[in-house]
Protein backbone atom coordinates (compact mmCIF):
# COMPACT_ATOMS: atom_id res chain seq x y z
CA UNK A 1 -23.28 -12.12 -6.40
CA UNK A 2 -23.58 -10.26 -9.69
CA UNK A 3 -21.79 -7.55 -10.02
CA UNK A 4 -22.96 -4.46 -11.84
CA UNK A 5 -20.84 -1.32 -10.22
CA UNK A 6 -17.85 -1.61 -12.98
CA UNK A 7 -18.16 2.35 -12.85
CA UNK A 8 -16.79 2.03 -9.29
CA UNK A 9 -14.45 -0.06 -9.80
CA UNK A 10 -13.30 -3.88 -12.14
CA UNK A 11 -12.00 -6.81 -11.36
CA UNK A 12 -8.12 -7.37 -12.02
CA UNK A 13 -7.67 -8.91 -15.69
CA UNK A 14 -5.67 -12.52 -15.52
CA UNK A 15 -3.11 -11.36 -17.98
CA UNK A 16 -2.56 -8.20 -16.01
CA UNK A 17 -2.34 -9.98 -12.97
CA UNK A 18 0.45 -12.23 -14.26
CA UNK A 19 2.14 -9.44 -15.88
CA UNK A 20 2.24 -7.48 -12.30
CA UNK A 21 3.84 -10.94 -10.61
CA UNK A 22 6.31 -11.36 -13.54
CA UNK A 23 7.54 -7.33 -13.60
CA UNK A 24 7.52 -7.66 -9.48
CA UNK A 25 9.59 -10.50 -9.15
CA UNK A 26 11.58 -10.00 -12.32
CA UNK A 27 12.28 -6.46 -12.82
CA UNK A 28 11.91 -5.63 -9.61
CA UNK A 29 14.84 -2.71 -9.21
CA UNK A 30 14.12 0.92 -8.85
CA UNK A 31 14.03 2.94 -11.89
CA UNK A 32 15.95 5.44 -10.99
CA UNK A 33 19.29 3.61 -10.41
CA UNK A 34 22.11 3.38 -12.16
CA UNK A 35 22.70 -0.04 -12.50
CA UNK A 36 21.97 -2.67 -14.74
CA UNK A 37 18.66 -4.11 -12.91
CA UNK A 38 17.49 -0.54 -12.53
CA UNK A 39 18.06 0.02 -16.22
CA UNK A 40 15.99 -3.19 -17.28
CA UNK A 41 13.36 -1.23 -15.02
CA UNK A 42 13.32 1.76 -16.36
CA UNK A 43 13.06 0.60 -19.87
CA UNK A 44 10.16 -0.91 -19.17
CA UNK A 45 8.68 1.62 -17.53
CA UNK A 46 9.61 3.75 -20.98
CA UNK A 47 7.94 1.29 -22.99
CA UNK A 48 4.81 0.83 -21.24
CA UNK A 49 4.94 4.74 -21.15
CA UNK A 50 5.06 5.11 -25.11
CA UNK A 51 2.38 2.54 -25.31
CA UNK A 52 0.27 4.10 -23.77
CA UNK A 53 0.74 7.60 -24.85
CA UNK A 54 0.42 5.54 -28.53
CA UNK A 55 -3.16 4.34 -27.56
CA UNK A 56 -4.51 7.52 -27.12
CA UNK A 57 -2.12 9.37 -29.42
CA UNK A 58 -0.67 12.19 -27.51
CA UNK A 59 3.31 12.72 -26.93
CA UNK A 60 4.79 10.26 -24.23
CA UNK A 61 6.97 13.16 -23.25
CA UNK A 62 3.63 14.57 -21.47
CA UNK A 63 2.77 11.11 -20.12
CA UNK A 64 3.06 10.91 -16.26
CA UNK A 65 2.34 7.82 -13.92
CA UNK A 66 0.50 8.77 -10.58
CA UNK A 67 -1.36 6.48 -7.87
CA UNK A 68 -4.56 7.06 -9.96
CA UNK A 69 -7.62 9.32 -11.08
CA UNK A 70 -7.89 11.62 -7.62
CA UNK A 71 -4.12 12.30 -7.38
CA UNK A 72 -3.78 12.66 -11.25
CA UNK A 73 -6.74 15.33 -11.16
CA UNK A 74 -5.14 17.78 -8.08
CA UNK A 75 -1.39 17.20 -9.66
CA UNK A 76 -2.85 18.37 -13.36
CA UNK A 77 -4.47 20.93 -12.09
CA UNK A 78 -1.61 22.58 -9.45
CA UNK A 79 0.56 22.15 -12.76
CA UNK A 80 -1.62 24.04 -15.10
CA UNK A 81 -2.30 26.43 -12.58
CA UNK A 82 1.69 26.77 -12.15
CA UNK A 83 1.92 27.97 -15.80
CA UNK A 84 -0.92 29.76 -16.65
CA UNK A 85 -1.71 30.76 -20.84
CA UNK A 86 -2.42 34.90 -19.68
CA UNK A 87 -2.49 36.46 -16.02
CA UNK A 88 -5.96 35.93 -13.85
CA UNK A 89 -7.74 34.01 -10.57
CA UNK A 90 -10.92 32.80 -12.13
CA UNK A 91 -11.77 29.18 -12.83
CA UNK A 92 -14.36 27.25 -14.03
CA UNK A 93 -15.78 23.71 -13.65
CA UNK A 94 -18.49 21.42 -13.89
CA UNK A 95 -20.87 21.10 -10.94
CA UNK A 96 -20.77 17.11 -11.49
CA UNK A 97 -16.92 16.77 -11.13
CA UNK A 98 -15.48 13.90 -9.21
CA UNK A 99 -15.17 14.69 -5.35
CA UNK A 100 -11.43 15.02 -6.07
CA UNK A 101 -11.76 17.62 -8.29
CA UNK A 102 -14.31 19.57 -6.04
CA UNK A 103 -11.54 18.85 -2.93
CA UNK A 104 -9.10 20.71 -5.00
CA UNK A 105 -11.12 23.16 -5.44
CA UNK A 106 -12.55 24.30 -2.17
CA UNK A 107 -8.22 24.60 -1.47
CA UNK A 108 -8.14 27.08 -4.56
CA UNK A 109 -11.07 28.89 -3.75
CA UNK A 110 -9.55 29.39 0.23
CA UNK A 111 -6.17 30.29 -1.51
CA UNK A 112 -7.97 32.93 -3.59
CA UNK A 113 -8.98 31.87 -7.13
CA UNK A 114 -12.43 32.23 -7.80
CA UNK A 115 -15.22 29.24 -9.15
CA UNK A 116 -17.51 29.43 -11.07
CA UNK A 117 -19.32 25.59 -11.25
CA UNK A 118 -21.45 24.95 -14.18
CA UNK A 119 -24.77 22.58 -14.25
CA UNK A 120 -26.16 20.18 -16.78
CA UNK A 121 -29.07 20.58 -18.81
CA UNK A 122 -31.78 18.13 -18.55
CA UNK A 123 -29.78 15.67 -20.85
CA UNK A 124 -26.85 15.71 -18.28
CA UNK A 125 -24.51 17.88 -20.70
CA UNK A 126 -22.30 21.62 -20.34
CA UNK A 127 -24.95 24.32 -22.41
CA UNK A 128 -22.13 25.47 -24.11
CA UNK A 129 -23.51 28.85 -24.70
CA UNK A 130 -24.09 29.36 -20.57
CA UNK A 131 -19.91 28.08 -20.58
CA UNK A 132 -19.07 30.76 -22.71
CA UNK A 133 -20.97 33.35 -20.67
CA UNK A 134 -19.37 32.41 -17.41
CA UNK A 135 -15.85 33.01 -19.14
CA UNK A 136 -13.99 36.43 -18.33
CA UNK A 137 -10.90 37.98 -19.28
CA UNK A 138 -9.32 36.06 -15.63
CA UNK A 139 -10.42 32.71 -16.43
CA UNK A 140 -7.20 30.78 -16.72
CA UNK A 141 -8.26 27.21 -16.33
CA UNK A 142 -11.53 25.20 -17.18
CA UNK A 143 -11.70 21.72 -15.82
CA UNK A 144 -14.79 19.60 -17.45
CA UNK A 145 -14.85 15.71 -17.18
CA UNK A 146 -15.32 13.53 -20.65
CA UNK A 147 -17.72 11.13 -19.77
CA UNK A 148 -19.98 11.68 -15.57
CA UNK A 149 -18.97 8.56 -13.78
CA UNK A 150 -22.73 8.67 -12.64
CA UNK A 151 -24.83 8.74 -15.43
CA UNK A 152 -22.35 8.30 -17.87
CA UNK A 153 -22.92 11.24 -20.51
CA UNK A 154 -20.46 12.45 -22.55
CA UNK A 155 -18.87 16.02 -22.71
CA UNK A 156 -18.54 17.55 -26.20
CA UNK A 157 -14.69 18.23 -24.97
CA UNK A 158 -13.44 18.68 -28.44
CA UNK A 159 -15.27 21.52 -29.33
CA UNK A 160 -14.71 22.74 -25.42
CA UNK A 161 -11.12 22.57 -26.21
CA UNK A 162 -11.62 25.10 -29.25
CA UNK A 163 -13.45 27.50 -27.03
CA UNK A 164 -10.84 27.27 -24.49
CA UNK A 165 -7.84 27.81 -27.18
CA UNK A 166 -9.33 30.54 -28.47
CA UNK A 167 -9.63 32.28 -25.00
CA UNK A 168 -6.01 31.34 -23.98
CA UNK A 169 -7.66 29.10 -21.15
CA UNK A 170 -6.04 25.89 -20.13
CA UNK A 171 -8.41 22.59 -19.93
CA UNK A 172 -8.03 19.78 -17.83
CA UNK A 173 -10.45 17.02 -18.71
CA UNK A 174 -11.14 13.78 -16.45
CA UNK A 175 -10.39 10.98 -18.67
CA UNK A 176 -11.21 8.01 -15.80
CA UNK A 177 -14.05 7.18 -17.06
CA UNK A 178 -14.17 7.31 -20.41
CA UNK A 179 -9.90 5.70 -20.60
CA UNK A 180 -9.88 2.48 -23.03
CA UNK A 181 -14.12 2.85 -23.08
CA UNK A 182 -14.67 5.51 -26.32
CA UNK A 183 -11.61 6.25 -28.66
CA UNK A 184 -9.62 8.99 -27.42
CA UNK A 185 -7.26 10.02 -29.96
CA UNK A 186 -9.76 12.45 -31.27
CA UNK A 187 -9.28 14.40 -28.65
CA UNK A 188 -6.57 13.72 -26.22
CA UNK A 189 -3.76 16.26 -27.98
CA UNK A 190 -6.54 18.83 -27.91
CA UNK A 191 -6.89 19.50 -24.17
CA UNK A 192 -4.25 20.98 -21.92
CA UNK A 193 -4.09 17.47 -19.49
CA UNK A 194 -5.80 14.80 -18.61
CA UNK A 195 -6.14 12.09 -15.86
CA UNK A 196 -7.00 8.48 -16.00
CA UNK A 197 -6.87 5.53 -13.76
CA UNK A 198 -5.84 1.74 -13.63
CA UNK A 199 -8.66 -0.41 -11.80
CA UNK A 200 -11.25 1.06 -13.82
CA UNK A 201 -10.45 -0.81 -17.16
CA UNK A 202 -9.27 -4.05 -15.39
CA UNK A 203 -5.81 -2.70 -13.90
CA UNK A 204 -4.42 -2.83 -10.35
CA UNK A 205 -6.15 -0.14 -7.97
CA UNK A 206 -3.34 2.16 -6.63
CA UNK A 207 -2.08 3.09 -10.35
CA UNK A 208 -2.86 5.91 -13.06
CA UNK A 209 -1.46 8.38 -14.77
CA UNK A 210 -1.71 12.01 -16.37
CA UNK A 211 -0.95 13.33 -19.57
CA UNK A 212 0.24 17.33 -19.68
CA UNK A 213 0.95 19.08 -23.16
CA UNK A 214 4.77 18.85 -23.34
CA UNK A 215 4.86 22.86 -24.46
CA UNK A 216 3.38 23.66 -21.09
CA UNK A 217 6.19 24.33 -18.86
CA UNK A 218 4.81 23.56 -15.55
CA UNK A 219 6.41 23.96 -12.02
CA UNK A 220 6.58 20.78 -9.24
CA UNK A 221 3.79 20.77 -6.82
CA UNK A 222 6.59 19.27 -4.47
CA UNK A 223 9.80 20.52 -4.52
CA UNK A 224 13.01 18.25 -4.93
CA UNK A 225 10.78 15.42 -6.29
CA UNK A 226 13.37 13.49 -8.93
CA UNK A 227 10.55 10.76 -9.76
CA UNK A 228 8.53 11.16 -13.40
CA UNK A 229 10.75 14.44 -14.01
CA UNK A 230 9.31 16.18 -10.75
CA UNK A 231 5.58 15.51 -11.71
CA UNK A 232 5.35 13.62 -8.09
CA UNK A 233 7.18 12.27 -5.64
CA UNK A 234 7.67 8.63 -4.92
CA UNK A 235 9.20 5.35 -6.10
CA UNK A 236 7.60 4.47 -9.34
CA UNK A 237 5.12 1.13 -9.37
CA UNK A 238 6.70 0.00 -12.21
CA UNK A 239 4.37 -3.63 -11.81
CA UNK A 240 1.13 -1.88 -11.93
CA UNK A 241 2.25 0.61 -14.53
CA UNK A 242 2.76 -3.00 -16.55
CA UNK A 243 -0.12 -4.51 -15.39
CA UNK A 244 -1.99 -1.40 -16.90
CA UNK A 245 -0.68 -1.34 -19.76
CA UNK A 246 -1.93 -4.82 -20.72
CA UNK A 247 -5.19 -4.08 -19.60
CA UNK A 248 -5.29 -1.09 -21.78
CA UNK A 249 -4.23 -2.95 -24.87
CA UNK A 250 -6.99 -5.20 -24.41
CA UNK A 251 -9.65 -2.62 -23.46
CA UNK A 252 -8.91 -0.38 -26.28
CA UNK A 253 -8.48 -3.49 -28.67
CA UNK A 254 -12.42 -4.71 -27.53
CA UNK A 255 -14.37 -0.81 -27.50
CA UNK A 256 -16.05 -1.05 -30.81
CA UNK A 257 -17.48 -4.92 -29.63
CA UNK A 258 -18.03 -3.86 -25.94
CA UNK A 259 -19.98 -0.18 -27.12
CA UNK A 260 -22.73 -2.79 -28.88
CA UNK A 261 -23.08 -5.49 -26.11
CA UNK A 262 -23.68 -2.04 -23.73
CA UNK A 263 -26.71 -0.76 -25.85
CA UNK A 264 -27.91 -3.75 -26.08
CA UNK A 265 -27.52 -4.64 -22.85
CA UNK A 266 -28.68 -0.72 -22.03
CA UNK A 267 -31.47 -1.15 -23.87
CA UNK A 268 -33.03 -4.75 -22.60
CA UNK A 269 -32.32 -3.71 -18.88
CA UNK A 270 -34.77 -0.20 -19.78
CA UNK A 271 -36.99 -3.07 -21.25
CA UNK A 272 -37.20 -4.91 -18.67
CA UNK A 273 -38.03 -2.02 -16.50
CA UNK A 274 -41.43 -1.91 -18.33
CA UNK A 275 -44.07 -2.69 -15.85
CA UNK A 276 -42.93 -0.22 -13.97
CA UNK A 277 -41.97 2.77 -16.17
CA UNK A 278 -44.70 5.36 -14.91
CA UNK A 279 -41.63 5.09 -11.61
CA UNK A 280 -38.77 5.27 -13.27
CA UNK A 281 -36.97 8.44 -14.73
CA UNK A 282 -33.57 7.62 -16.44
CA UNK A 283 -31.14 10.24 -16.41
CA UNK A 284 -29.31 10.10 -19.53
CA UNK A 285 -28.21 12.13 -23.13
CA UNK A 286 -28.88 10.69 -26.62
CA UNK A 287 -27.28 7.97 -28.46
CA UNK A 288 -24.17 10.12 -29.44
CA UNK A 289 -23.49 11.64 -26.04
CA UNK A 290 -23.98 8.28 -23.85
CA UNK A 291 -21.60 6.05 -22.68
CA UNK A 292 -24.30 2.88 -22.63
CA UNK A 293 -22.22 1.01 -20.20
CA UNK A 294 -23.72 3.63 -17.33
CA UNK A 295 -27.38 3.65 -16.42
CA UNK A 296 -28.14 6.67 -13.58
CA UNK A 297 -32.14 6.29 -12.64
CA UNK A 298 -34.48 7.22 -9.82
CA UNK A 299 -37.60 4.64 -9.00
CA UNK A 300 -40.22 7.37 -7.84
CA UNK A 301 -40.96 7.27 -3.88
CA UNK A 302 -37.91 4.81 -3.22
CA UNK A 303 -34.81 5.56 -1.83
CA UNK A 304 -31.89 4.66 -4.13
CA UNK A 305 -30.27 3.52 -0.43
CA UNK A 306 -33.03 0.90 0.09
CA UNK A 307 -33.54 0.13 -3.72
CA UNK A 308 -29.50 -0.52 -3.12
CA UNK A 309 -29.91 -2.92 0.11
CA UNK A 310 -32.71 -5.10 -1.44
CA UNK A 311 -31.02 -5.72 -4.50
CA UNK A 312 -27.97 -6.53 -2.22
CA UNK A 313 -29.90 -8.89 -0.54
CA UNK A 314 -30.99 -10.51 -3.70
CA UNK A 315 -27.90 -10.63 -4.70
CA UNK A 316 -27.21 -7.96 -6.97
CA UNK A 317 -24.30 -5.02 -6.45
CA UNK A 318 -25.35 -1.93 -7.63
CA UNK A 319 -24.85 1.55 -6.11
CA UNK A 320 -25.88 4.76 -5.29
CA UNK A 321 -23.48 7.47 -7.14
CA UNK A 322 -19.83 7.69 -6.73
CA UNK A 323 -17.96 5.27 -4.31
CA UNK A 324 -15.27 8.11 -3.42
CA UNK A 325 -18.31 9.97 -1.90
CA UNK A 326 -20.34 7.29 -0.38
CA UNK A 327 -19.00 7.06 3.02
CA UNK A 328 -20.07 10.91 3.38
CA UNK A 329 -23.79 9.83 2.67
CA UNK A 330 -24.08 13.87 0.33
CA UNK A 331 -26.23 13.27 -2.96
CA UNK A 332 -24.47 12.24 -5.89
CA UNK A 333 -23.38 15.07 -7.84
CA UNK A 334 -24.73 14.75 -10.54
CA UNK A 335 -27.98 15.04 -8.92
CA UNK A 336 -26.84 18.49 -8.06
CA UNK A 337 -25.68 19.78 -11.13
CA UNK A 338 -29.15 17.93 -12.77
CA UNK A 339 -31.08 20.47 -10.37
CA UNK A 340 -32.70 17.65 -8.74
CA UNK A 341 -35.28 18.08 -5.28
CA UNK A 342 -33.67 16.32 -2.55
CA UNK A 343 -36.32 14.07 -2.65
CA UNK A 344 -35.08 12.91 -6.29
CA UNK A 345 -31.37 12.92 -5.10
CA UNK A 346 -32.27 10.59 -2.37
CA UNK A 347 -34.25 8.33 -5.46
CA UNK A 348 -30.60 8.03 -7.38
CA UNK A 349 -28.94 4.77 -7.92
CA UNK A 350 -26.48 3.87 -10.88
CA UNK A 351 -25.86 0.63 -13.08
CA UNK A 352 -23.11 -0.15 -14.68
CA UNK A 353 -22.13 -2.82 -16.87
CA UNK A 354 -18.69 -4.40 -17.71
CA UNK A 355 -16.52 -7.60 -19.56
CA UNK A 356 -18.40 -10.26 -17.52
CA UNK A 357 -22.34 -8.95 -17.77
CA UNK A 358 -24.24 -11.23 -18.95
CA UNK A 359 -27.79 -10.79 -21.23
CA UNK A 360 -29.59 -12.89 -18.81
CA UNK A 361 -28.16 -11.49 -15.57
CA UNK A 362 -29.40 -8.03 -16.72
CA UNK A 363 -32.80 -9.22 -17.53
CA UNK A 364 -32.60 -11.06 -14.02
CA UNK A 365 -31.77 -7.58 -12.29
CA UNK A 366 -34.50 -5.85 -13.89
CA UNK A 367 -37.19 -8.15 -13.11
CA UNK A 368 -35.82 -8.67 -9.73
CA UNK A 369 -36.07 -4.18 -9.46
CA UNK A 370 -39.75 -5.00 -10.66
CA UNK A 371 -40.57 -6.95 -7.68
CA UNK A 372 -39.04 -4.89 -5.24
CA UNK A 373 -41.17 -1.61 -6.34
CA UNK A 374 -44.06 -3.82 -6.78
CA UNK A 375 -43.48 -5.29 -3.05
CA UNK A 376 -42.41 -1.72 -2.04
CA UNK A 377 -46.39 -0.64 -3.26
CA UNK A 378 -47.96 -3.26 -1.40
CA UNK A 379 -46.08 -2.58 1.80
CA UNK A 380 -47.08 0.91 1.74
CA UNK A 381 -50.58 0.03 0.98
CA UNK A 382 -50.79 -1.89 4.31
């Protein structure tokens, strides 16, 4: 089968692999004990911590290891929240978060903040004027993801981040996404805390992390935890915190080289889509706020379920939004925050492209799209 759902999730890298057997059978002692084989532990884990705070240029003293992007995004936010810039109960967020930032959320909202959830424009970014009206003297925390994991547009968080400083407001951006795929260093000091996650740039699943300014002095979600200075609780994976780390070496090493396959792979799949454009409506910003790697689209008078299922069948993986939300069967988000009809949510699928994809595979999927909508027409016809 070939695979093109990398936005869901990617495929273990070798060297990471062998890295996570070596560290597991090696270094295999807690960190947090006192003896020797503990010690050889926890200097790993310190190293693999500096590297990666090095990588994306932010303090390693803010750097926190969690079980990945969901936990990292409730665990920034309770620790913002615990040590607020100025006094207030109003937050606000982007319609199109992941499902475990809107989770987190509906707790906040019950506990008795109030939300404020922003929509995209019709290129799938924050109007940044609308942001700035929704902002009161009680907004305390803004949480806005970099890059949607669903049609892959790109946040202008940097100048967010100056909107947000001058108002005193914290920012917590969701970095899954867009982690070892654009260069962060631009912009990673400038927000208040940030998630990212393992399996999607080739790591182990069940890993991540979360970076929080070092000046903010934050509280423990759960008290009496010892591990990662109280962030969470929990034995630290110190083999998939390895494992990680080589994978992000070798992501961040390859994102100039992978950013120009992905528009040209972008742009020969939209190609290829050609005989049947008058269908197709791609959801998507311009050059400079798109990560290439993510196509979102709906074929007109198709279900993205049944566009999904055929293309299964012939052999393609491909999906229908995000997988954390799938099992619910609710419209992507996106298609939300986009303003879509229901009949257009149901139309959504997304394509995403990794490592592996291959030129000809693409063209292959496209064509093989082509003949379902075409066989789809004649179907309906009869």
């Amino acid at each position: 089968m070939k695979y093109f759902d990398y936005a869901a999730t990617t495929p273990l890298d070798p060297e990471a692999a062998e890295v996570y057997l070596k560290v597991a059978t090696e270094y295999f002692g807690n960190a947090s004990s006192l003896h020797d084989i503990g010690g050889q532990s926890a200097a790993l884990l310190e190293n693999c911590r500096e590297e990666l705070a090095n990588l994306v240029g932010v303090d390693k003293t803010g750097l926190f290891f969690t079980s990945g992007g969901s936990e990292g995004n409730f665990l920034a936010i309770e620790a913002l929240l615990s040590s607020p810039k100025k006094a207030g109960n109003h937050i606000i967020a982007g319609m199109a978060e992941h499902s475990s930032i809107h989770g987190t959320l509906n707790r906040l909202k019950e506990a008795g903040y109030e939300i404020t959830l922003l929509p995209l424009d019709s290129n799938g970014l924050i109007n940044l004027e609308q942001l700035e009206k929704s902002m009161k003297s009680e907004t305390i925390l803004m949480i806005l993801q970099h890059v949607n994991s669903e049609i892959g547009t790109i946040q202008p968080i940097g100048e967010i981040a100056k909107v947000c400083k001058d108002n005193n407001i914290h920012l917590h951006s969701d970095f899954v996404q867009s982690f070892g795929k654009i260069d962060l260093k631009p912009i990673a000091s400038l927000v208040s805390s940030f998630s990212f996650s393992g399996h999607k740039i080739y790591g182990p699943k069940g890993i991540g992390g979360v970076y929080v300014n070092p000046q903010i002095n934050w509280q423990p979600f759960f008290p009496g935890s010892s591990h990662e200075k109280g962030f969470r609780p929990g034995t630290v994976n110190v083999p998939a915190i390895a494992a990680m780390t080589v994978a992000a070496q070798k992501i961040t090493g390859r994102i100039q080289t992978e950013n120009s396959k992905d528009r040209l792979l972008r742009k020969t799949f939209i190609d290829t889509l050609a005989p049947i454009k008058e269908k197709v409506k791609i959801y998507q910003g311009d050059e400079g706020s798109q990560l290439a790697s993510i196509i979102g689209l709906g074929i007109s008078g198709i279900e993205g379920q049944w566009m999904m299922l055929e293309a299964n069948r012939l052999g393609f993986a491909l999906s229908t939004g995000s997988a954390c939300q799938l099992g619910m069967q609710s419209p992507a988000k996106v298609t939300l925050a986009l303003g879509l009809t229901t009949e257009e949510a149901k139309e959504f699928i997304r394509i995403s492209f990794g490592h592996s994809t291959r030129m000809e595979d693409v063209i292959e999927l496209g064509e093989s799209m082509v003949k379902i909508v075409n066989e789809f027409k004649a179907v309906s016809v009869i």
